[in-house]
Protein backbone atom coordinates (compact mmCIF):
# COMPACT_ATOMS: atom_id res chain seq x y z
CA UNK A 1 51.45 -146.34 7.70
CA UNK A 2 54.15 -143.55 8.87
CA UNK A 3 57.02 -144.78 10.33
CA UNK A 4 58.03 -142.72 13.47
CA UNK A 5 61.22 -144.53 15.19
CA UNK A 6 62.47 -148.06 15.86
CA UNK A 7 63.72 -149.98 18.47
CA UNK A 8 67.73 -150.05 17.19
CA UNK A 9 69.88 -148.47 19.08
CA UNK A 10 73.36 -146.57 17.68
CA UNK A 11 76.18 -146.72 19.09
CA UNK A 12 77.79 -143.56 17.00
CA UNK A 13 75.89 -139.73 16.24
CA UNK A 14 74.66 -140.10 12.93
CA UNK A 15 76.85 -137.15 11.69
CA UNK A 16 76.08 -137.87 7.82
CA UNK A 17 72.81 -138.30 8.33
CA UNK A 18 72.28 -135.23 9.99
CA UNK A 19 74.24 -133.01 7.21
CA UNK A 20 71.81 -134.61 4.93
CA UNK A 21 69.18 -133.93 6.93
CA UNK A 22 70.20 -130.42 7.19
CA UNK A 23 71.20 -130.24 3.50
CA UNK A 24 67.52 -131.22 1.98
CA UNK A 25 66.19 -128.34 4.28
CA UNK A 26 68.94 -125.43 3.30
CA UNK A 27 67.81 -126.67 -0.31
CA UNK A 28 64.29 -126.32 0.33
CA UNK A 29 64.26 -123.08 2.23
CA UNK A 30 67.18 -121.05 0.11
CA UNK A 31 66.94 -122.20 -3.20
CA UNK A 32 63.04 -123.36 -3.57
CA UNK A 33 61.97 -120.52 -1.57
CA UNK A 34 60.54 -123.02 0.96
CA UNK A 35 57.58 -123.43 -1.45
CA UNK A 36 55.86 -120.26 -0.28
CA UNK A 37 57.62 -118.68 -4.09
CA UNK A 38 55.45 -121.02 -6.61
CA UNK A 39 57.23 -119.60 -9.14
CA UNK A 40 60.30 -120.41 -7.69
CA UNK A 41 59.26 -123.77 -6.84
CA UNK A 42 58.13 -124.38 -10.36
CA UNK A 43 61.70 -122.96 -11.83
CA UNK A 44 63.41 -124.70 -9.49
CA UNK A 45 61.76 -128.21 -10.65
CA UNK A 46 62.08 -127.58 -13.98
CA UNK A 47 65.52 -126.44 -14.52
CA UNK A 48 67.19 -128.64 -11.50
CA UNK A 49 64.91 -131.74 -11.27
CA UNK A 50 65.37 -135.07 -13.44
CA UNK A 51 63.98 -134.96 -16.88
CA UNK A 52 64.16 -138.19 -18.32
CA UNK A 53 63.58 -136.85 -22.02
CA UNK A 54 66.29 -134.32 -21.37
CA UNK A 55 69.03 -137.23 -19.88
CA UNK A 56 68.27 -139.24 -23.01
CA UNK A 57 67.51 -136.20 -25.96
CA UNK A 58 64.34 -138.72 -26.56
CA UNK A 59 62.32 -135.67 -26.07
CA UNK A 60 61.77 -133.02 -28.71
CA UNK A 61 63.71 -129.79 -27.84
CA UNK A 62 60.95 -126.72 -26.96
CA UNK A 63 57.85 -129.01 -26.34
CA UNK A 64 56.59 -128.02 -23.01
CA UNK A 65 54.83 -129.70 -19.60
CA UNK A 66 51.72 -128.04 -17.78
CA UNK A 67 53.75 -127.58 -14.52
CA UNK A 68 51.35 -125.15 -12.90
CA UNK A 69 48.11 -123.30 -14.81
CA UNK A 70 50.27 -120.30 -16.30
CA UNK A 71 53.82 -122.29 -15.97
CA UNK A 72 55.45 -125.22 -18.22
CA UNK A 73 58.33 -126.92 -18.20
CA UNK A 74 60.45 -126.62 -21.55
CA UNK A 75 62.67 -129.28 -22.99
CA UNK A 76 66.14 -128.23 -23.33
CA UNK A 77 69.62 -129.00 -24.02
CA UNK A 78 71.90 -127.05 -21.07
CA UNK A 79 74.59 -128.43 -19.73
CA UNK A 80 73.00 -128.77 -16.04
CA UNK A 81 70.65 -130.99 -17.05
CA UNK A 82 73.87 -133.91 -17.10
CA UNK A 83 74.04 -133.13 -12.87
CA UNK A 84 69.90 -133.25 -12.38
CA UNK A 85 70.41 -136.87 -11.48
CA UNK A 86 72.38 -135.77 -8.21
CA UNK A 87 71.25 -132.35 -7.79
CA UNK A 88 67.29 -133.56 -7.89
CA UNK A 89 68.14 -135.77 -4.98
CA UNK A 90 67.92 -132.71 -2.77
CA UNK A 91 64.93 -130.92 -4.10
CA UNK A 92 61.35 -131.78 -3.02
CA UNK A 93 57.52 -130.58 -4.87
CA UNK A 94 56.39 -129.69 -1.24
CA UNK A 95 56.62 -129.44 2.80
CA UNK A 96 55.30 -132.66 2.91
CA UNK A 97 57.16 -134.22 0.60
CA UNK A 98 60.20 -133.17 2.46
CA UNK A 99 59.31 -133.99 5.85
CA UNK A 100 58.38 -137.11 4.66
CA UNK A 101 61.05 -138.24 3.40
CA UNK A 102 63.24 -136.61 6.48
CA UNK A 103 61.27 -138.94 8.65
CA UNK A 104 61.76 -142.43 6.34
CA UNK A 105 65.76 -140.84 6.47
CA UNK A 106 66.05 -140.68 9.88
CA UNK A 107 64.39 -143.57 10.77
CA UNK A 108 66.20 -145.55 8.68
CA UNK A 109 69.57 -143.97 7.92
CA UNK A 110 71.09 -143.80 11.19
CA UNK A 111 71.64 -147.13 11.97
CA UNK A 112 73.21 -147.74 8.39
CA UNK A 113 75.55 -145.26 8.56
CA UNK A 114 76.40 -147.22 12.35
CA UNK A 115 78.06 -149.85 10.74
CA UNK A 116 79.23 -147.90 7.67
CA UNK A 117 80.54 -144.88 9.02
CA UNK A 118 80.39 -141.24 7.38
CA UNK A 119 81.86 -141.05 4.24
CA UNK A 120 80.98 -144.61 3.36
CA UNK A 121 77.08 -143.93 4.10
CA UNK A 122 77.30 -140.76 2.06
CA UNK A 123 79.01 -142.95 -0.68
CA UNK A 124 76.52 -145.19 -0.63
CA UNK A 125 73.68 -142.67 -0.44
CA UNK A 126 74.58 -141.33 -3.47
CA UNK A 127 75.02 -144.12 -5.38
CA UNK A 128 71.52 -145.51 -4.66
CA UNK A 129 70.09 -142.47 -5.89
CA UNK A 130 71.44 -142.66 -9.01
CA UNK A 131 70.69 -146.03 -9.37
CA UNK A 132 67.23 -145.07 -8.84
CA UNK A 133 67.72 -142.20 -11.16
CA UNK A 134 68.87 -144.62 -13.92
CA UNK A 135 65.60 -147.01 -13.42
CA UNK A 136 63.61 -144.20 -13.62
CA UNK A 137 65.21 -143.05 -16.93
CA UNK A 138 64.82 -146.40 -18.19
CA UNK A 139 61.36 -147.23 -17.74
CA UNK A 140 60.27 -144.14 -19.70
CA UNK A 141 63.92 -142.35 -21.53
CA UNK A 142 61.81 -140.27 -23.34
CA UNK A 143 59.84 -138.47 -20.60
CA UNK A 144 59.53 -134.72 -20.38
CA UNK A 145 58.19 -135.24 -16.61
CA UNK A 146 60.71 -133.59 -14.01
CA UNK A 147 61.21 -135.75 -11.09
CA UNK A 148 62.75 -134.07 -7.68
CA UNK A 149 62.94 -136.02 -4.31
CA UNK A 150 65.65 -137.82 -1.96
CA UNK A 151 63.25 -140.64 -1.64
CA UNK A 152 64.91 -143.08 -4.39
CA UNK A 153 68.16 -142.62 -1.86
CA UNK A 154 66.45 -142.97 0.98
CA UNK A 155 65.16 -146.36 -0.87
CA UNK A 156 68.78 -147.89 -0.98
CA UNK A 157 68.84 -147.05 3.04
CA UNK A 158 65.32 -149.24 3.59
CA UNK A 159 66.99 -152.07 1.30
CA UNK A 160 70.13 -152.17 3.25
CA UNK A 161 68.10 -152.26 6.20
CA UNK A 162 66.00 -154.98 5.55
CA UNK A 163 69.06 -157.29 4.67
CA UNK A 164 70.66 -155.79 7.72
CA UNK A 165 67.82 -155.67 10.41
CA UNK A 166 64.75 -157.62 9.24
CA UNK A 167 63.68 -158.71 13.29
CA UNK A 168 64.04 -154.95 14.59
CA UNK A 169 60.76 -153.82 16.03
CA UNK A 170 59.53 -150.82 14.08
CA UNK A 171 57.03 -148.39 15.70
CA UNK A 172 54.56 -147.26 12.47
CA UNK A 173 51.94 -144.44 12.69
CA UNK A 174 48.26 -145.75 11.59
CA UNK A 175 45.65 -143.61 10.80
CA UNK A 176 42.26 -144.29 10.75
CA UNK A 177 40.02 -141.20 9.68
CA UNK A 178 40.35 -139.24 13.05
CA UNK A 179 41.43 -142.05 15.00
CA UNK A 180 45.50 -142.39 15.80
CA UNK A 181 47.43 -145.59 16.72
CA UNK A 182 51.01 -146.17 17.20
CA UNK A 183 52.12 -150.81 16.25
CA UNK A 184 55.25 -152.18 16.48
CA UNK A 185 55.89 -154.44 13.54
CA UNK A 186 59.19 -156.10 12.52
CA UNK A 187 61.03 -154.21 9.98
CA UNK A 188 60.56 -157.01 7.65
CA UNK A 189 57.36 -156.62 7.69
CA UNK A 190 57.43 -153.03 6.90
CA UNK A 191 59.76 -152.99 4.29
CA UNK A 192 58.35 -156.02 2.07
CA UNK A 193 55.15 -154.57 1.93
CA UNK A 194 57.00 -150.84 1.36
CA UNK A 195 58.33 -152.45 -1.53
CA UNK A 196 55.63 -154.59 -2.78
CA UNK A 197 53.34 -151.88 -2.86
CA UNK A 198 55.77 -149.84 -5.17
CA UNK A 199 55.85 -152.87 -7.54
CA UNK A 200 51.87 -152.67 -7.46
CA UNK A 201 51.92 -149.21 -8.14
CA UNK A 202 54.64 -149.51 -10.91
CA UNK A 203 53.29 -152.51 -12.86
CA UNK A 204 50.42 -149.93 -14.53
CA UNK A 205 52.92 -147.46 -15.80
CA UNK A 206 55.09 -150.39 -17.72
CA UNK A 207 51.83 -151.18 -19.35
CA UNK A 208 51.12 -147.87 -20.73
CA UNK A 209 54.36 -147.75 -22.11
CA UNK A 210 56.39 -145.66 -19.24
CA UNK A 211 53.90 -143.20 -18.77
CA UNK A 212 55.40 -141.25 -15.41
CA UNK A 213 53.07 -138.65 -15.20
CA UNK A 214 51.09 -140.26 -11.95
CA UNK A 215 53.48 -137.97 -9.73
CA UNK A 216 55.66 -140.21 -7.81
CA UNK A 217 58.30 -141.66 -9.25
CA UNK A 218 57.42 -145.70 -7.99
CA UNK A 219 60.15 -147.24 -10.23
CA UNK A 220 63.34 -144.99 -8.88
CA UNK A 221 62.19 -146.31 -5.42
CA UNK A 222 62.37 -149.71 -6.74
CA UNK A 223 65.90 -149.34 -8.53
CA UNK A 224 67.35 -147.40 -4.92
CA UNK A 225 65.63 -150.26 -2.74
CA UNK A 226 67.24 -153.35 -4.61
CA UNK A 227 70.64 -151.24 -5.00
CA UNK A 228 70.83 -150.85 -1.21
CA UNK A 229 70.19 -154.92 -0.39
CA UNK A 230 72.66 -155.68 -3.04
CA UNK A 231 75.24 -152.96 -2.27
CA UNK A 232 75.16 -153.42 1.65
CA UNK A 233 77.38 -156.27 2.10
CA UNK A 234 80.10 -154.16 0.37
CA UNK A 235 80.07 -151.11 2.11
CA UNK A 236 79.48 -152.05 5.60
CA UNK A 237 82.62 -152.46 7.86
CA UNK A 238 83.30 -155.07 9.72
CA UNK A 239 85.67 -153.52 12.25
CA UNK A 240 82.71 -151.01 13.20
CA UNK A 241 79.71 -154.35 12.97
CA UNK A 242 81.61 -155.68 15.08
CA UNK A 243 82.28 -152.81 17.57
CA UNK A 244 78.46 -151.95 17.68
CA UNK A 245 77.98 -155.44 18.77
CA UNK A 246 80.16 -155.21 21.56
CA UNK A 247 79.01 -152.21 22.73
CA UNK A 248 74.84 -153.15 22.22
CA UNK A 249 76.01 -156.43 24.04
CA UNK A 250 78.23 -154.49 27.26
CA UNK A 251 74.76 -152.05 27.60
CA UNK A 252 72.68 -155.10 27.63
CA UNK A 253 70.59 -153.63 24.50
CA UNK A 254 71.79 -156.83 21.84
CA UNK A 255 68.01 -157.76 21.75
CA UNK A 256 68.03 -157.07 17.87
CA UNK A 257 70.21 -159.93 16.03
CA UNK A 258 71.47 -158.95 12.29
């Protein structure tokens, strides 16, 4: 299932979620080479992505990761490796990766930052990802696995929406083999099972003690979800709830009650 737009109209353009937007992509094309470098993809990961074991000094200085068949990832102690937990927010492994996570964004995002505003949704943004960061790092603190990706953000944006918009009508992307199908499901729909099937996913890797090297990081999307549903309430203002209300309500368009 592929979410591809919903039926929530904004009332305001989406200005910080379009610099983020444009952000993850001057990331990916300028300093990961767009992926067509592998080596720079691979130093790029390495040196700017998450590495539990690193955060935590849990992991022995100079042991090494497979990254690629003639690359590994080394342990080490720079100073960077203290700013991985934002700076990996805006890396990605891979063009799909990316544009996946562009889509969930844009989806999603706009119609938080509607009732947030800017600076607010960039504020919050942030602060999801680290949360995610920090259940990551504390489901395995010894790890030497780098972790990139904006999706543990992008999970505080899916939480908030679910508290905020559980009835809106999303349209999701089902594919069947060859065959294509567009369904409109309510967002609460959507979103539960999102997150149940990270806790599915997640449950294996607390019973092999952490182990994170399955490739997607199922417990920082937890941690960002459940940061954005409790963290909502707090950063959305009133003054502009209530002026997308009026506005939805004046265009006729109020079909979607929060």
């Amino acid at each position: 299932m592929i979410p591809i737009s919903d039926d929530n109209p904004t009332v305001r353009l989406p200005v910080m979620t379009i610099v983020i937007l444009v952000a993850l992509a001057v990331v990916w094309l300028f300093v990961q080479d767009g992926g067509f470098d592998q080596r720079q993809l691979a130093f790029s990961i390495c040196n700017l992505g998450l590495v539990p074991g690193e955060l935590s000094g849990m992991a022995p200085l100079g042991s090494g990761i497979p990254i690629t068949r003639t690359l590994s990832c080394v342990i080490d102690a720079e100073r960077i490796n203290w700013f991985t937990p934002v700076i990996s927010m805006f890396l990605h492994g891979s063009w799909a990766h990316l544009l996946g996570n562009a889509l969930f964004l844009w989806v999603f995002g706009n119609n938080i930052e509607d009732v947030m505003g800017g600076a607010r949704f960039l504020a919050f943004y942030l602060i999801c990802g680290l949360a995610a960061a920090a259940v990551h790092v504390l489901v395995d603190p010894s790890s030497p696995v780098p972790t990139v990706g904006a999706s543990g953000a992008i999970s505080g944006v899916m939480g908030a929406y679910l508290l905020l918009y559980p009835r809106v009508r999303v349209r999701m992307l089902f594919i069947f083999l060859i065959f294509f199908k567009i369904i409109p499901l309510p967002a609460w729909l959507v979103l539960i099972w999102w997150f149940g099937l990270q806790l599915l996913m997640g449950l294996p890797q607390l019973s092999t003690a952490g182990d994170l090297t399955g490739g997607t990081a199922v417990w920082a999307h937890v941690g960002g979800f459940v940061a954005g549903a409790l963290l909502i309430r707090l950063f959305e203002r009133p003054d502009l709830v209530e002026r997308r209300r009026a506005i939805l309500l004046q265009r006729g368009l109020l079909a979607v009650p929060r």
